[in-house]
Protein backbone atom coordinates (compact mmCIF):
# COMPACT_ATOMS: atom_id res chain seq x y z
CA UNK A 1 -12.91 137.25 -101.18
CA UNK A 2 -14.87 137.38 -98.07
CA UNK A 3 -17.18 139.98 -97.73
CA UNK A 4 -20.31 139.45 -94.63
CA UNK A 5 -23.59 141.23 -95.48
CA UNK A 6 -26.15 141.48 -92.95
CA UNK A 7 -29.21 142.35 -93.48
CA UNK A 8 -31.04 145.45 -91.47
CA UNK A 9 -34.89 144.62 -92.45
CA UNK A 10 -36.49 144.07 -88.99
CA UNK A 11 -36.07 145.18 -85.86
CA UNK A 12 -36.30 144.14 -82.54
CA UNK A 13 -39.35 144.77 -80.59
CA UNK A 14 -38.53 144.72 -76.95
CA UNK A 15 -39.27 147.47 -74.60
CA UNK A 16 -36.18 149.41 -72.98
CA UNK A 17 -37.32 148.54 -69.77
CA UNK A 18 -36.35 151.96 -68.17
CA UNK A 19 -32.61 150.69 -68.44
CA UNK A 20 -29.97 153.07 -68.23
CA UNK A 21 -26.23 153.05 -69.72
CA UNK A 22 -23.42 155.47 -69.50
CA UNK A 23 -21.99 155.12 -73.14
CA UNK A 24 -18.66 152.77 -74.12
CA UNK A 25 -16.66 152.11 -71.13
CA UNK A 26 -12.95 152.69 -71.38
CA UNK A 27 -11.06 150.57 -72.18
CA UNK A 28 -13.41 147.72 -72.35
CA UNK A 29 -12.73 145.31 -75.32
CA UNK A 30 -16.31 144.52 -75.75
CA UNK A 31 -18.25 141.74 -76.99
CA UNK A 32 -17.45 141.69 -80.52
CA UNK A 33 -13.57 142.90 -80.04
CA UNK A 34 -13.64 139.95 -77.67
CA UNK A 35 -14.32 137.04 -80.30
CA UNK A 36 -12.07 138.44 -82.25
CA UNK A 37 -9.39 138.92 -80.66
CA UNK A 38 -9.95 135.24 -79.18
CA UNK A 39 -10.56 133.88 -82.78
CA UNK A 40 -7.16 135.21 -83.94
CA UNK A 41 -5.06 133.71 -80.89
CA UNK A 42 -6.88 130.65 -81.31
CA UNK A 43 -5.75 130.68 -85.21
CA UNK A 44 -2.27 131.69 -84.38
CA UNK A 45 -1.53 128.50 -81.74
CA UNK A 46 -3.78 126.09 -83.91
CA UNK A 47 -1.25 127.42 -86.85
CA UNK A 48 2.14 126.66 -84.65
CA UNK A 49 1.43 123.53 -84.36
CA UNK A 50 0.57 122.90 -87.58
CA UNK A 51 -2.39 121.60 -87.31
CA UNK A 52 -5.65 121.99 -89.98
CA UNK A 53 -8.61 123.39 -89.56
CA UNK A 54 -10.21 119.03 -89.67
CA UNK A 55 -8.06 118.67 -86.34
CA UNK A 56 -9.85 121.38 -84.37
CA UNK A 57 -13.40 120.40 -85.74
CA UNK A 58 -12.75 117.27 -85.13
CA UNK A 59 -11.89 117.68 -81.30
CA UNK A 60 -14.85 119.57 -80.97
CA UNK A 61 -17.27 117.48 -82.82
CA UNK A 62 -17.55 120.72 -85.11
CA UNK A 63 -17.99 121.57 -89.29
CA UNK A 64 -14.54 122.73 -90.61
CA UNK A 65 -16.99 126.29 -90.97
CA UNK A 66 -17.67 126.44 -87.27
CA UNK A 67 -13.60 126.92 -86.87
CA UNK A 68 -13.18 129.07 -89.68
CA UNK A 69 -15.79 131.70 -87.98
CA UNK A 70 -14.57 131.22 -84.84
CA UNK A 71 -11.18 132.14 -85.65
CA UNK A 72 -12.68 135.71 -87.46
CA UNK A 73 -14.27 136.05 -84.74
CA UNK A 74 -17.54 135.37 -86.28
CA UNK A 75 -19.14 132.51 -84.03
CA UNK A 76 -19.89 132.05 -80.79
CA UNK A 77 -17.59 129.77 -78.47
CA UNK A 78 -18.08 128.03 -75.00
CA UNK A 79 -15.70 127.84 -72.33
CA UNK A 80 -15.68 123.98 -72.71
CA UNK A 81 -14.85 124.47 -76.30
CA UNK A 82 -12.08 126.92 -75.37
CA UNK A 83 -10.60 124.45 -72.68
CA UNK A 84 -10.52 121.62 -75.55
CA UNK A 85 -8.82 123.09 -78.44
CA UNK A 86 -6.14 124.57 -75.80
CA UNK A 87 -5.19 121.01 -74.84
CA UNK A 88 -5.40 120.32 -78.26
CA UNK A 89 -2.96 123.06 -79.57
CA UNK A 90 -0.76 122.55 -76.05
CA UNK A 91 -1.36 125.57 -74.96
CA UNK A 92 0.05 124.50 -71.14
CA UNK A 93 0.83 128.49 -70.15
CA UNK A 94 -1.14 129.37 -67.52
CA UNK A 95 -1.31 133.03 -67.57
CA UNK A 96 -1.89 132.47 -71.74
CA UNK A 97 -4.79 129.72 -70.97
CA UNK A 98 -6.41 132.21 -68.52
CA UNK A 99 -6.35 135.62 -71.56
CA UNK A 100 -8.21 133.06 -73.52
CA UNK A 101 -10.89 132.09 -71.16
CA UNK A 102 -11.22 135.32 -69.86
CA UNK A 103 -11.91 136.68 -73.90
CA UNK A 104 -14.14 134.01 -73.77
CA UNK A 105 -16.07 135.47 -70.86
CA UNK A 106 -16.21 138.73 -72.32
CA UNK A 107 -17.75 137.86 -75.86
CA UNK A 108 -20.64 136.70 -74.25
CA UNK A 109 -21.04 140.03 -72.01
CA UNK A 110 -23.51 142.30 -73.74
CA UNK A 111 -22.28 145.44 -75.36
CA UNK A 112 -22.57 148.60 -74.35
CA UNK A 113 -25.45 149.70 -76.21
CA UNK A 114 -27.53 146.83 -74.80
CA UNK A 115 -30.24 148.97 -73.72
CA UNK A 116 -31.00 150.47 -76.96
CA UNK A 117 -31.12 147.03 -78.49
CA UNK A 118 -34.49 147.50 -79.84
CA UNK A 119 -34.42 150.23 -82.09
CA UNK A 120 -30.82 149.18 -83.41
CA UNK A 121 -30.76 146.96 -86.54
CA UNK A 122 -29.10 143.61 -86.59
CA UNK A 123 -26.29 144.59 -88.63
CA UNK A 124 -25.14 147.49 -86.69
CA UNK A 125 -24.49 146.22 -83.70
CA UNK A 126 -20.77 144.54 -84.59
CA UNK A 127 -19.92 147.85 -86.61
CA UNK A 128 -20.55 149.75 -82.57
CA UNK A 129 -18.50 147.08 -80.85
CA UNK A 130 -15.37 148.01 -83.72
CA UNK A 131 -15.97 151.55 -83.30
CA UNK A 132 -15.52 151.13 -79.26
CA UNK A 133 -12.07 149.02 -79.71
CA UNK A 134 -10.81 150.49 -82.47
CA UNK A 135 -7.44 152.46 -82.12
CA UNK A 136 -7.32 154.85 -85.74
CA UNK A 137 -11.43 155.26 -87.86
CA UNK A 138 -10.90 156.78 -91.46
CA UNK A 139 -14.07 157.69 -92.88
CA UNK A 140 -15.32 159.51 -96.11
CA UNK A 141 -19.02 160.65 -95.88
CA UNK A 142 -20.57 162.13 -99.10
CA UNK A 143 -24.28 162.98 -98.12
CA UNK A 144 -24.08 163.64 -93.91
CA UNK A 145 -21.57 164.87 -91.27
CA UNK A 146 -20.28 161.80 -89.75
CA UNK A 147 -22.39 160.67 -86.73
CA UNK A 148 -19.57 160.72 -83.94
CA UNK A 149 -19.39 164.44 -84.76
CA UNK A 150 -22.86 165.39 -85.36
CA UNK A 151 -24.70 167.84 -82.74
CA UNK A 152 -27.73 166.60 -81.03
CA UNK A 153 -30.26 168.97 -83.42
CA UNK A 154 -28.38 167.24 -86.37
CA UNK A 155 -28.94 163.73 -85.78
CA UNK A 156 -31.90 164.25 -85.05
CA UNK A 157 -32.74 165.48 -88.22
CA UNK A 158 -30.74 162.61 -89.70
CA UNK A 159 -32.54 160.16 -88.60
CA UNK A 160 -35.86 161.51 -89.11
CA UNK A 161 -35.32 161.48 -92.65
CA UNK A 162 -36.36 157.79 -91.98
CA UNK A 163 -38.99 158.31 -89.65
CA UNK A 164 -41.68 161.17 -90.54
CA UNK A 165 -43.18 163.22 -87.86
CA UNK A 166 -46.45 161.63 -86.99
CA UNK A 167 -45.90 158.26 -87.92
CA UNK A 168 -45.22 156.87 -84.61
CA UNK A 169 -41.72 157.21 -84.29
CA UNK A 170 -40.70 159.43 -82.22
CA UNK A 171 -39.88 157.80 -79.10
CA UNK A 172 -37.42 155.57 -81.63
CA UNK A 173 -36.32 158.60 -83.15
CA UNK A 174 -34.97 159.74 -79.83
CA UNK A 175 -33.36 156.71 -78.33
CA UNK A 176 -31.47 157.10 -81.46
CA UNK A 177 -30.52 159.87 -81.13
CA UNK A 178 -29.20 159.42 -77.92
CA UNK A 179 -27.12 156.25 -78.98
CA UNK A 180 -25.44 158.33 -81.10
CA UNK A 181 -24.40 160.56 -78.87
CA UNK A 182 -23.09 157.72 -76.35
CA UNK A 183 -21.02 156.61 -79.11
CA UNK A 184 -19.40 160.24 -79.57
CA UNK A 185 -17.82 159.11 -75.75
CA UNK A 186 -15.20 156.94 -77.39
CA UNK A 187 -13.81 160.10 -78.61
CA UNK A 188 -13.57 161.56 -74.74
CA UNK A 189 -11.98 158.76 -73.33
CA UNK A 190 -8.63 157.69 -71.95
CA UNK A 191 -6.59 157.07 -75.22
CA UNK A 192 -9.52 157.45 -77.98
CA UNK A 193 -9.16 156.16 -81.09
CA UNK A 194 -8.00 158.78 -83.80
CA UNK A 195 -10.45 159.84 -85.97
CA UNK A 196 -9.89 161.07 -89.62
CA UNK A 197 -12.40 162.22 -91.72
CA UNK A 198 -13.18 163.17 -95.28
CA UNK A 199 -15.99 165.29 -96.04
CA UNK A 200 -18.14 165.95 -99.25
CA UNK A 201 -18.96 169.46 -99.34
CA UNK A 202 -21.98 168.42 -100.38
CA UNK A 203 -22.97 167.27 -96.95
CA UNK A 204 -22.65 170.73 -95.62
CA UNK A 205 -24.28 172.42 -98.07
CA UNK A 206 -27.49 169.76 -97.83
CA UNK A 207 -29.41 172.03 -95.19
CA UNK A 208 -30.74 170.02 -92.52
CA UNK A 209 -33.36 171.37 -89.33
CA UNK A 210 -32.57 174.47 -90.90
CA UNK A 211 -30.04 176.84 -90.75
CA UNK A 212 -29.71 177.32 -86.75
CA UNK A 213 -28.85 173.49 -86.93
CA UNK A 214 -26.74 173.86 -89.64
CA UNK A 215 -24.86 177.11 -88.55
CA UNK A 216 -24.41 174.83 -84.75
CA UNK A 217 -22.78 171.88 -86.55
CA UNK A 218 -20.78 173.56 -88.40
CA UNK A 219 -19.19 175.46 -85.59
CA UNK A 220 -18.83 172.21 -83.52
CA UNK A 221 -17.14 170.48 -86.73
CA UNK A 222 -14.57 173.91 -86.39
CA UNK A 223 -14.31 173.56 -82.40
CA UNK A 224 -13.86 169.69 -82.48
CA UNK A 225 -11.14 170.03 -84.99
CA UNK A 226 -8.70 170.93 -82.53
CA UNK A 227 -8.46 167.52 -80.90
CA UNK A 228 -5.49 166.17 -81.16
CA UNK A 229 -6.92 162.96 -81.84
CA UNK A 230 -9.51 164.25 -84.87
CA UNK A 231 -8.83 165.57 -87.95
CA UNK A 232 -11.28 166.80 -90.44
CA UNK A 233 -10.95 167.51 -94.41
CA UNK A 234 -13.25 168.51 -96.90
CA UNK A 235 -13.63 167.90 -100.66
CA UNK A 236 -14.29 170.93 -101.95
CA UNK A 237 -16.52 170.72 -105.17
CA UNK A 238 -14.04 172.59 -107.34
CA UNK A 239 -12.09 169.23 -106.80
CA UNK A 240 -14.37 167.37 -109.66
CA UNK A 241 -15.08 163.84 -109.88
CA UNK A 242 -12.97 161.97 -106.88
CA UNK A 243 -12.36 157.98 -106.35
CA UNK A 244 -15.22 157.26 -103.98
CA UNK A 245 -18.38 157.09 -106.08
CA UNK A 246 -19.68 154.33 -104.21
CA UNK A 247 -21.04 155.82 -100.59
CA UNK A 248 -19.83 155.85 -97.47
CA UNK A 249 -16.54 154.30 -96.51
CA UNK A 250 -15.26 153.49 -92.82
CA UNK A 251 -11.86 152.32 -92.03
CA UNK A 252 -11.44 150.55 -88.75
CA UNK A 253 -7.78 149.67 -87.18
CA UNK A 254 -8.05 147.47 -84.20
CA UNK A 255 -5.43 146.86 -81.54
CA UNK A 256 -5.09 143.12 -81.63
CA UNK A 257 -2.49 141.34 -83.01
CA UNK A 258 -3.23 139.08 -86.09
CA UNK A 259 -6.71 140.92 -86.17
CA UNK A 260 -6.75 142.55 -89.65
CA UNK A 261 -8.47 146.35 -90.29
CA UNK A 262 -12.01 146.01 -91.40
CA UNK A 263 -14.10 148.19 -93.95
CA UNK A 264 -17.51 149.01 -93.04
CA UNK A 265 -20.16 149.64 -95.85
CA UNK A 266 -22.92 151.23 -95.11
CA UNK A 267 -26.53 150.77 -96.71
CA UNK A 268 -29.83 151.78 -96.49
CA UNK A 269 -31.20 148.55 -95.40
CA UNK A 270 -27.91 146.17 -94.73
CA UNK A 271 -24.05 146.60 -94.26
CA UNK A 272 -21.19 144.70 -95.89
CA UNK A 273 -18.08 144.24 -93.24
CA UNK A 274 -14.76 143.82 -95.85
CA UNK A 275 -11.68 142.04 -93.73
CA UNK A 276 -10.00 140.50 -97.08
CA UNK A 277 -6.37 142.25 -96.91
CA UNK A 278 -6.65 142.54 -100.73
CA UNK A 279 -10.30 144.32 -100.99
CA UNK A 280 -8.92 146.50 -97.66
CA UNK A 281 -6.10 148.09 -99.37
CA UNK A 282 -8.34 149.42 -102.00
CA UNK A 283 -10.02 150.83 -99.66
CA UNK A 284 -7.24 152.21 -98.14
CA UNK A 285 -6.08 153.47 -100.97
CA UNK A 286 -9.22 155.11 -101.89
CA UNK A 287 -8.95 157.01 -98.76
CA UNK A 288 -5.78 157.59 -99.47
CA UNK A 289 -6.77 159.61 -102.61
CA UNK A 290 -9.51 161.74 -101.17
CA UNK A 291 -6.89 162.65 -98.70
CA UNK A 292 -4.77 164.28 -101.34
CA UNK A 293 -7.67 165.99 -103.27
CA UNK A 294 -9.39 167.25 -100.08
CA UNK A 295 -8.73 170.61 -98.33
CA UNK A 296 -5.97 170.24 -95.68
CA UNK A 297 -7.44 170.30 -91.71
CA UNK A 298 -6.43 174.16 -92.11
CA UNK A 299 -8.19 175.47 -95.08
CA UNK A 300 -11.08 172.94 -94.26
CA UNK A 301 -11.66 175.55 -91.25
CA UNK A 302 -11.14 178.53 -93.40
CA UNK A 303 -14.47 176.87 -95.56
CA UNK A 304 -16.42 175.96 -92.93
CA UNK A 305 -16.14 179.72 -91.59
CA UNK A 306 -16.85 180.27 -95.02
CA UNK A 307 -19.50 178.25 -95.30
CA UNK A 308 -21.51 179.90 -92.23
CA UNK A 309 -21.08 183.23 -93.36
CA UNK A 310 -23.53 181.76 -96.82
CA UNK A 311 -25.94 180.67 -94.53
């Protein structure tokens, strides 16, 4: 079972600098993306030639761990290293030798949301470089509307749920705010990623900035809905007691060979990032269920109209 929990209990305290950023670029693979993607080709030619894990570490004066990471993608690599283990596994293509080196490059780029580094916790940054690459994100949120299709007002009153007016935040509060909506540009671009979610009723009915906000997010959730790369259900709470007691469940399929889909847990101080195929498909399946009890894309707009005519 292999299950990575990182923790989120401090922050960085840089300064922004006045940097700017336009959001995920298209069709970028990323930092994170990047070592994976580079881990898994590594794996498959090390595995061709049948050769251990011991054979790698030892050409590179490495732990038997260091390989293991750095073929899930979960260690840093340097070009040298890169060079070495493709002699090793005689990797003599030229055009194959280059893809490698150039991943290589690219994991060391910084990601997108560089700028807003400090105010974003440690174990949130690899879950944003997924999100960017991924091609399909299945989610199930039980307390708040998903935040690549929450309105400005209601992230902001998201996340200040965790930072009270007057106590300093706001500045934080804001930059926040405004990652979140440079994330929602994945969903704009050239061939976004499709993006299915499950909704507890509940987290409609929880008002949040009051009912202006409320009435606003609820339209965009009905105007958004006609992507053809979105869909949208809801559990209704007629449904009773469903699969997913646990919180909040995302789904992440990513376009690289050999690179498996990853779960995303998300806590109040820490995340857990699931990749074991056997713990995934539970997941999956999980999802799978909510699917069948939740309102279909079409009556899920008939509530939500529903649902602003109560406010």
């Amino acid at each position: 079972m292999r299950r990575e929990v990182l923790s989120g209990e401090w922050f960085m305290d840089r300064g922004v600098g006045g940097q700017s950023w336009d959001g995920p670029p298209s069709g970028s693979a990323g930092p994170t993306m990047s070592r994976m993607a580079l881990g898994a080709r590594l794996r498959r030619h090390r595995e061709s030639r049948g050769l251990p894990h011991e054979a790698a570490a030892y050409a590179l004066l490495a732990t038997d761990s260091k390989i293991r990471l750095l073929e899930a993608g979960r260690a840093a690599v340097r070009m040298r290293e890169v060079i070495a283990l493709c002699d090793l596994y005689g990797v003599d293509d030229i055009a194959e030798r280059s893809a490698l080196l150039g991943l290589a490059r690219q994991a060391k780029r910084p990601g997108w949301w560089e700028p807003f580094r400090p105010v974003i916790p440690a174990w949130v940054e690899p879950f944003l470089g997924l999100e960017q690459a991924a091609r399909r994100i299945r989610c199930y949120e039980i307390q708040f509307v998903p935040g690549l299709l929450q309105t400005r007002d209601y992230a902001r009153a998201v996340i200040g749920l965790g930072h009270p007016p007057g106590g300093g935040d706001a500045e934080k509060v804001e930059m926040l705010v405004e990652l979140r909506m440079r994330r929602q540009q994945v969903l704009r671009r050239d061939r976004p990623p499709h993006l299915w979610v499950i909704l507890d009723e509940a987290a409609l009915r929880r008002t949040l900035g009051g009912r202006t906000t409320m009435y606003l997010q609820m339209q965009h959730l009905i105007d958004i809905a006609d992507a053809p790369n979105i869909s949208v259900q809801i559990v209704p709470f007629d449904k009773g007691g469903h699969a997913a007691t646990g919180g909040p469940i995302t789904l992440l399929r990513l376009p690289e060979p050999g690179v498996g889909d990853v779960v995303y847990l998300e806590q109040l101080t820490s995340a857990q990032y699931v990749d074991e195929p056997c713990e995934v498909v539970h997941y999956r399946h999980i999802l799978n269920q909510l699917a069948t009890q939740a309102a279909t894309p079409q009556e899920t707009i008939s509530i939500l109209r529903r649902m602003i005519r109560d406010l």
